[in-house]
Protein backbone atom coordinates (compact mmCIF):
# COMPACT_ATOMS: atom_id res chain seq x y z
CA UNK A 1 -32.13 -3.52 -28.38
CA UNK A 2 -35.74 -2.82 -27.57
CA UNK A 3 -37.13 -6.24 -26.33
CA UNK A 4 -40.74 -6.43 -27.80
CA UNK A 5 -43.54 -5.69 -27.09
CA UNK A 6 -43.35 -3.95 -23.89
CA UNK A 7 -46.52 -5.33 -22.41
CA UNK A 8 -47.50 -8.39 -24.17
CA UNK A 9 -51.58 -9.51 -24.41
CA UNK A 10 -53.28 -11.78 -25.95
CA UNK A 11 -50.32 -13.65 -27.68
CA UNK A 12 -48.97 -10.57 -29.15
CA UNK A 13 -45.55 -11.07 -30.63
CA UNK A 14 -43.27 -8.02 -32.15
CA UNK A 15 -39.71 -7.75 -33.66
CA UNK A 16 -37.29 -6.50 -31.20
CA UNK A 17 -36.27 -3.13 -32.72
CA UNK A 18 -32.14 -1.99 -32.44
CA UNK A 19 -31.98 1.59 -31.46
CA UNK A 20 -29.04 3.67 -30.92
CA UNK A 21 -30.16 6.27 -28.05
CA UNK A 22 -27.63 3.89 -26.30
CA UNK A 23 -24.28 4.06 -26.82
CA UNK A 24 -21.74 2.19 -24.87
CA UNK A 25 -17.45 1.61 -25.87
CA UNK A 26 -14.34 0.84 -23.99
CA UNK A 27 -10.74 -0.82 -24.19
CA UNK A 28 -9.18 -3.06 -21.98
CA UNK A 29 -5.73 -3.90 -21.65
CA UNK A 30 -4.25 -7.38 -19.93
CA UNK A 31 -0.57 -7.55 -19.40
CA UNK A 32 1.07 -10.43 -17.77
CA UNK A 33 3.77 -10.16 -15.36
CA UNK A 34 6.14 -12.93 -14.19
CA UNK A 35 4.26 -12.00 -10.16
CA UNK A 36 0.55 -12.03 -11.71
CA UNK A 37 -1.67 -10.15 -13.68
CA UNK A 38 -2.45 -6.99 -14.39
CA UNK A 39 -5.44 -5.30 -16.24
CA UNK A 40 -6.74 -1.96 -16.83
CA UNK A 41 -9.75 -0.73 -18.30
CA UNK A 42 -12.39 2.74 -19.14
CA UNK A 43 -15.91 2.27 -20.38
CA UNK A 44 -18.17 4.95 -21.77
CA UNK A 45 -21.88 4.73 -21.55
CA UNK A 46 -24.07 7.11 -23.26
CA UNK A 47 -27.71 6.79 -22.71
CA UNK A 48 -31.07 8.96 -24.27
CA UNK A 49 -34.69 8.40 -23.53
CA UNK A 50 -37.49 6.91 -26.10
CA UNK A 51 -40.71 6.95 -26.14
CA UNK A 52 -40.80 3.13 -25.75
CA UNK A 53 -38.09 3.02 -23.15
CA UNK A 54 -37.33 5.62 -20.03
CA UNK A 55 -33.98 5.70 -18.60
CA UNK A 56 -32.26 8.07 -16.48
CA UNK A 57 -29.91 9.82 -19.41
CA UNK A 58 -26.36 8.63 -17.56
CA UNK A 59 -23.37 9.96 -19.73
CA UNK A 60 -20.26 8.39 -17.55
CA UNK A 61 -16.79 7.12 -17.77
CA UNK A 62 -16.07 3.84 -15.67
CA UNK A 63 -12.26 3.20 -15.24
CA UNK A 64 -10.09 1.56 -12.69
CA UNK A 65 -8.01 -1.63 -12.81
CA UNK A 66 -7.84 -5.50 -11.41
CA UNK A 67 -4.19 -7.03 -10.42
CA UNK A 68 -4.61 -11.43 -9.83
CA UNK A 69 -1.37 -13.24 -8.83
CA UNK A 70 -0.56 -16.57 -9.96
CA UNK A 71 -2.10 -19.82 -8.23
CA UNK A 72 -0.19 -22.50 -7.22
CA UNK A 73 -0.62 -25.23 -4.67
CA UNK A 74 0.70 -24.66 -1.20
CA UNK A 75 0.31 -21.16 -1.40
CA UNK A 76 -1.05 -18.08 -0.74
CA UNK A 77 -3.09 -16.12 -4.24
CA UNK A 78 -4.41 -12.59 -3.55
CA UNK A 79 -6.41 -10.79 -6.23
CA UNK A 80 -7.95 -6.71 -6.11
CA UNK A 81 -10.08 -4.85 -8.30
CA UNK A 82 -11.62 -1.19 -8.20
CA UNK A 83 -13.43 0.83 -10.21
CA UNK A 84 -14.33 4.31 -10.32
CA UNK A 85 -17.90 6.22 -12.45
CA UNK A 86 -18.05 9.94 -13.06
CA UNK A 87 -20.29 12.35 -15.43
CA UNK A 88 -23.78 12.86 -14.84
CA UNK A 89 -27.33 11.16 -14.51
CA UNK A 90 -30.53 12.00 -13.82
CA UNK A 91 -31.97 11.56 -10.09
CA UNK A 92 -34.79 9.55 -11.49
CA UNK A 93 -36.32 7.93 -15.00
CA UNK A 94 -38.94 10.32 -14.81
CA UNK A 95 -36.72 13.38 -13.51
CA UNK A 96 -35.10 15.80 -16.21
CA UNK A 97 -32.95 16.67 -13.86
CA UNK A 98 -29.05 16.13 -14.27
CA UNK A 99 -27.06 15.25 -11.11
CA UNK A 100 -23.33 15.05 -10.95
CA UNK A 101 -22.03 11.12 -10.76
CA UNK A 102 -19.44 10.43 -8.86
CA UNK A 103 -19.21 6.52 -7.42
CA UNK A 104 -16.85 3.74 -7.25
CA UNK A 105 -16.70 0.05 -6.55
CA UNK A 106 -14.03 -2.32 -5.14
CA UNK A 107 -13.50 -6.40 -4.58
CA UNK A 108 -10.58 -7.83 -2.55
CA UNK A 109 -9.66 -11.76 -2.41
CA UNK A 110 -7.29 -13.70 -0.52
CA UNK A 111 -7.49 -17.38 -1.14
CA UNK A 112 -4.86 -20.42 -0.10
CA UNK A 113 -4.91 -23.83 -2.84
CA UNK A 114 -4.30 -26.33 -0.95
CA UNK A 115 -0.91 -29.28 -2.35
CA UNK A 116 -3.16 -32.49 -1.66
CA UNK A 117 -6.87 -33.42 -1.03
CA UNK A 118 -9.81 -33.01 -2.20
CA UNK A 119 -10.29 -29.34 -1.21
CA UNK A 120 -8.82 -27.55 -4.15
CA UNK A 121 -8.76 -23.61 -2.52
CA UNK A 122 -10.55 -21.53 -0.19
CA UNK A 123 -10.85 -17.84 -0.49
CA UNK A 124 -12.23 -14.50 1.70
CA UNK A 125 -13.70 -12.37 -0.24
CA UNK A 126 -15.01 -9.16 -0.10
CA UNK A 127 -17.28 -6.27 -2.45
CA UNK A 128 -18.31 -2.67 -1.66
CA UNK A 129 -19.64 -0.79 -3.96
CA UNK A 130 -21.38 2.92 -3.31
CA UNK A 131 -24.75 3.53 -2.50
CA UNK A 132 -26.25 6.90 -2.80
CA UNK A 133 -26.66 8.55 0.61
CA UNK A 134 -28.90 11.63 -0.04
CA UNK A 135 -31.56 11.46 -2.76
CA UNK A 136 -32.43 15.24 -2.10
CA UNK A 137 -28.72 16.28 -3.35
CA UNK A 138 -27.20 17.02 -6.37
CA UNK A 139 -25.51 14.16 -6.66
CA UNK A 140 -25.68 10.41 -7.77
CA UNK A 141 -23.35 8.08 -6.16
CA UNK A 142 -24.81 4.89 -6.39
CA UNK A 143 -22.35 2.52 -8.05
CA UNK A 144 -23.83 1.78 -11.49
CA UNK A 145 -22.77 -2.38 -12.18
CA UNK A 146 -23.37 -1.31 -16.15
CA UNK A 147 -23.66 -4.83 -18.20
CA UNK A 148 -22.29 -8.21 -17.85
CA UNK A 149 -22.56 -11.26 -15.20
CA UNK A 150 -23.40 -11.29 -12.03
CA UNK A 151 -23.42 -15.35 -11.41
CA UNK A 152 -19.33 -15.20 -10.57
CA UNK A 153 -19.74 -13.50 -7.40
CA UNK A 154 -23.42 -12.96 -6.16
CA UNK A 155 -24.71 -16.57 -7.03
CA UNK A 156 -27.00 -18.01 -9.35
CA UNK A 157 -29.03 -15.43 -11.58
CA UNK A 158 -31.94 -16.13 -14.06
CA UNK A 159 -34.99 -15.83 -12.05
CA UNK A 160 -33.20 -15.63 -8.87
CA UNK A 161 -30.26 -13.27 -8.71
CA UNK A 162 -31.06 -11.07 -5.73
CA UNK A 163 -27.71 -8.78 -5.75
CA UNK A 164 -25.90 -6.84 -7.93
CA UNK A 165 -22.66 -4.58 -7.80
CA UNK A 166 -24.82 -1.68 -6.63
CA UNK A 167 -25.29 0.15 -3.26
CA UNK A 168 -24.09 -3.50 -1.46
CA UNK A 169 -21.42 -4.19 0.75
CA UNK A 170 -20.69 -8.39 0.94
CA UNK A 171 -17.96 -10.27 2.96
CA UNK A 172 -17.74 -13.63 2.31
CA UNK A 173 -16.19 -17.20 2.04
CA UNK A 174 -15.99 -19.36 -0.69
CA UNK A 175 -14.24 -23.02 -0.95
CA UNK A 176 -14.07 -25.17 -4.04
CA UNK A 177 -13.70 -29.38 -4.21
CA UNK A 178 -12.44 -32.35 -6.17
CA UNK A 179 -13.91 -35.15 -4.56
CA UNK A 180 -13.61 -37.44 -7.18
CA UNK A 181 -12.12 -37.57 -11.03
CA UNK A 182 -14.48 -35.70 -13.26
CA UNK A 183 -16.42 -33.86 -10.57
CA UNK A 184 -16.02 -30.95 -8.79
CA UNK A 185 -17.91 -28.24 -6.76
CA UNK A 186 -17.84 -24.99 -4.78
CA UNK A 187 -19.60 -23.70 -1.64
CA UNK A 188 -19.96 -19.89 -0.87
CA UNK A 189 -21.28 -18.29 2.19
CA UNK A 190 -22.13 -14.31 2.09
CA UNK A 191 -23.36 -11.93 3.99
CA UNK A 192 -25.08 -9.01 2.72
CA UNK A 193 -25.83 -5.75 3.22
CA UNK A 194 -26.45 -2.15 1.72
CA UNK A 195 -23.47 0.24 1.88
CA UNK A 196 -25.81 2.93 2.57
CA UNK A 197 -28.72 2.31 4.92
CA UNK A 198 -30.57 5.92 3.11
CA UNK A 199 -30.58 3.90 -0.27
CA UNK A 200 -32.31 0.99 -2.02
CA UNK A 201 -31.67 -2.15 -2.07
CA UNK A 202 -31.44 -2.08 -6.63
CA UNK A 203 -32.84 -5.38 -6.87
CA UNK A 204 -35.62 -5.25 -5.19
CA UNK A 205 -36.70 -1.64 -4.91
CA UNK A 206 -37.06 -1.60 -1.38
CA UNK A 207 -36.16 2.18 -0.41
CA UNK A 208 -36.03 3.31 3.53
CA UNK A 209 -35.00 7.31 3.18
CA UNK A 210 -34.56 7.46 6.58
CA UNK A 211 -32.72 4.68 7.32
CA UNK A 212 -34.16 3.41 10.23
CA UNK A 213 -34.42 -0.08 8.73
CA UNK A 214 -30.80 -0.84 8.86
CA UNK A 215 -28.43 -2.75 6.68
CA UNK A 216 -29.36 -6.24 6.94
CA UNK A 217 -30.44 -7.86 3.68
CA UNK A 218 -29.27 -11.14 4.81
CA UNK A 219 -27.07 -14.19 4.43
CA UNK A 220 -26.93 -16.85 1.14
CA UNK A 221 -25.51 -20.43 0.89
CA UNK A 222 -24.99 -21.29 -2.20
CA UNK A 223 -23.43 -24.67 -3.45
CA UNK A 224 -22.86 -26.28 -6.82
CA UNK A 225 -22.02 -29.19 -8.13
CA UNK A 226 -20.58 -30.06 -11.73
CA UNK A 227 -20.05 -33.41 -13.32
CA UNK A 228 -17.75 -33.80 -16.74
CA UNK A 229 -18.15 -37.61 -17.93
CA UNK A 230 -16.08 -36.59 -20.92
CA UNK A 231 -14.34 -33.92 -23.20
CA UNK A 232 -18.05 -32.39 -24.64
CA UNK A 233 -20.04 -33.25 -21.60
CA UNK A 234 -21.34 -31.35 -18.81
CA UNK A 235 -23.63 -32.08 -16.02
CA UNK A 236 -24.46 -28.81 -13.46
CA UNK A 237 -26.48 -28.94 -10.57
CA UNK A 238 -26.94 -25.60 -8.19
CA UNK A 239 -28.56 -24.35 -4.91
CA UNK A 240 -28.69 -21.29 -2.95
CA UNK A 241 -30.57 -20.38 0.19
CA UNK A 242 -31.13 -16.87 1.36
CA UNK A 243 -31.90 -16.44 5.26
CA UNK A 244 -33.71 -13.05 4.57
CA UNK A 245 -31.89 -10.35 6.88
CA UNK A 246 -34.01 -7.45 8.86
CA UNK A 247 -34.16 -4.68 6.18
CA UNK A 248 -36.57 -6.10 3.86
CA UNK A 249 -38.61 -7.59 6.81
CA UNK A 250 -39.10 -4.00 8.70
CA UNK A 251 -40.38 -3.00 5.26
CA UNK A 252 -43.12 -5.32 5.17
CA UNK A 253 -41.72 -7.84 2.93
CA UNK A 254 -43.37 -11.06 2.78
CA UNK A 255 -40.90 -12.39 0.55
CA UNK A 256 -39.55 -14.42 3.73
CA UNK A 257 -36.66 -16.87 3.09
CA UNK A 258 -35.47 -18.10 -0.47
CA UNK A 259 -34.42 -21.51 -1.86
CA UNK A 260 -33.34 -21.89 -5.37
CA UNK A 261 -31.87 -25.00 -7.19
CA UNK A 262 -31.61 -25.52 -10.80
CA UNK A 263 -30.06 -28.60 -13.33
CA UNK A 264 -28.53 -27.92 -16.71
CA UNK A 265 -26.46 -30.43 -19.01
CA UNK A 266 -24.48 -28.48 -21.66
CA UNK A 267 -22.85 -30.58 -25.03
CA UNK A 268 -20.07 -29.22 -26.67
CA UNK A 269 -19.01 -29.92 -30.41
């Protein structure tokens, strides 16, 4: 879909229009073993310009696969997941040039659930996924995250939602909580940083080509807190705090540290 209009004024409205330059398919298949999990998957994007809407003509096949064992308390889970893009993109929206893709992505998790207490499971966790080293080659390796979520792994989105599964390398920890019947939380600690230094940070646009700034995009806390008083109820409060790391800071950013919180209530019937 074409959300419009592209640049509203003066309380213009507009239908958004469907348009098919953009073409995008894929299975999936999910097979469950007595040990775990096991999935495999390939997704096709095809993408065309408009007039209305620039984009950098990718044509590419994502496959790879995700294997989860079963959780149980008093033991040990361990969960891995890669992916793997090839075809060809252009090096810009405004380039006509095509540049071979070739780029891949991976996650690892180890977590422990715990038999008693309130502390459910904590988990190390850890994402790479390729940045593109040399914008003056004939190639695109920048790990394209394609559609869906974010909020699983990188924290809250909406207005926030400063990473994506793109040019970012993230170790991290993550514990979740039952305190108390009907309530339950998680806490996550991250830190972030750009897989390669030559490339930019996607959600922000901030670009050093030589590299000199570093890595360093920094380090979130996020926590959140959920509260079920019955069957159709929810209650959802969230935070996250980014300490902002050296990168965007020897660029000039005045961005400086982030806090985000947000409430929701969801009803169910």
């Amino acid at each position: 879909m074409i959300r419009l209009p592209l640049l509203p004024r003066d309380n213009e409205h507009a239908w958004d229009r469907q348009r098919s330059d953009i073409r995008f398919a894929g299975v999936h298949i999910d097979h469950r073993l007595p040990w775990g999990r096991v999935e495999a998957f390939a997704y096709d994007l095809d993408e065309s310009d408009v007039p209305e809407l620039p984009t950098r003509d990718r044509d590419i096949v994502t496959f790879g696969g995700r294997y989860a064992s079963g959780r149980s308390a008093g033991a040990f889970d361990v969960e891995v997941e890669f992916a793997w893009q090839t075809g060809t993109a252009r090096s810009s929206v405004l380039s006509s040039r095509d540049l071979d893709h070739e780029a891949g992505f991976a996650h690892v998790e180890i977590g422990y659930s715990f038999p008693v207490g309130w502390l459910d499971r904590i988990a190390f966790q850890y994402d790479y996924a390729d940045g593109d080293d040399d914008p003056l080659d004939n190639e695109s390796n920048r790990f394209f995250t394609l559609f869906g979520a974010r909020r699983f792994d990188f924290g809250p989105t909406g207005i926030y939602g400063p990473f994506a599964r793109s040019n970012l390398s993230s170790p991290g920890l993550r514990a979740t909580f039952s305190p108390a019947e009907h309530i339950g939380g998680m806490v996550a600690l991250r830190d972030y940083r750009l897989a390669s230094a030559t490339d930019s940070w996607t959600t922000s646009g901030l670009r050093d080509h030589t590299g000199r700034s570093g890595k360093d995009l920094g380090t979130q806390l996020e926590l959140r807190l959920r509260w079920d008083p019955n069957e159709t109820w929810r209650v959802e409060f969230g935070a996250a705090f980014l300490d902002q790391g050296s990168f965007p800071e020897s660029l000039g950013s005045r961005a400086g540290d982030s806090t985000y919180g947000y409430l929701q209530t969801r009803l169910s019937f």
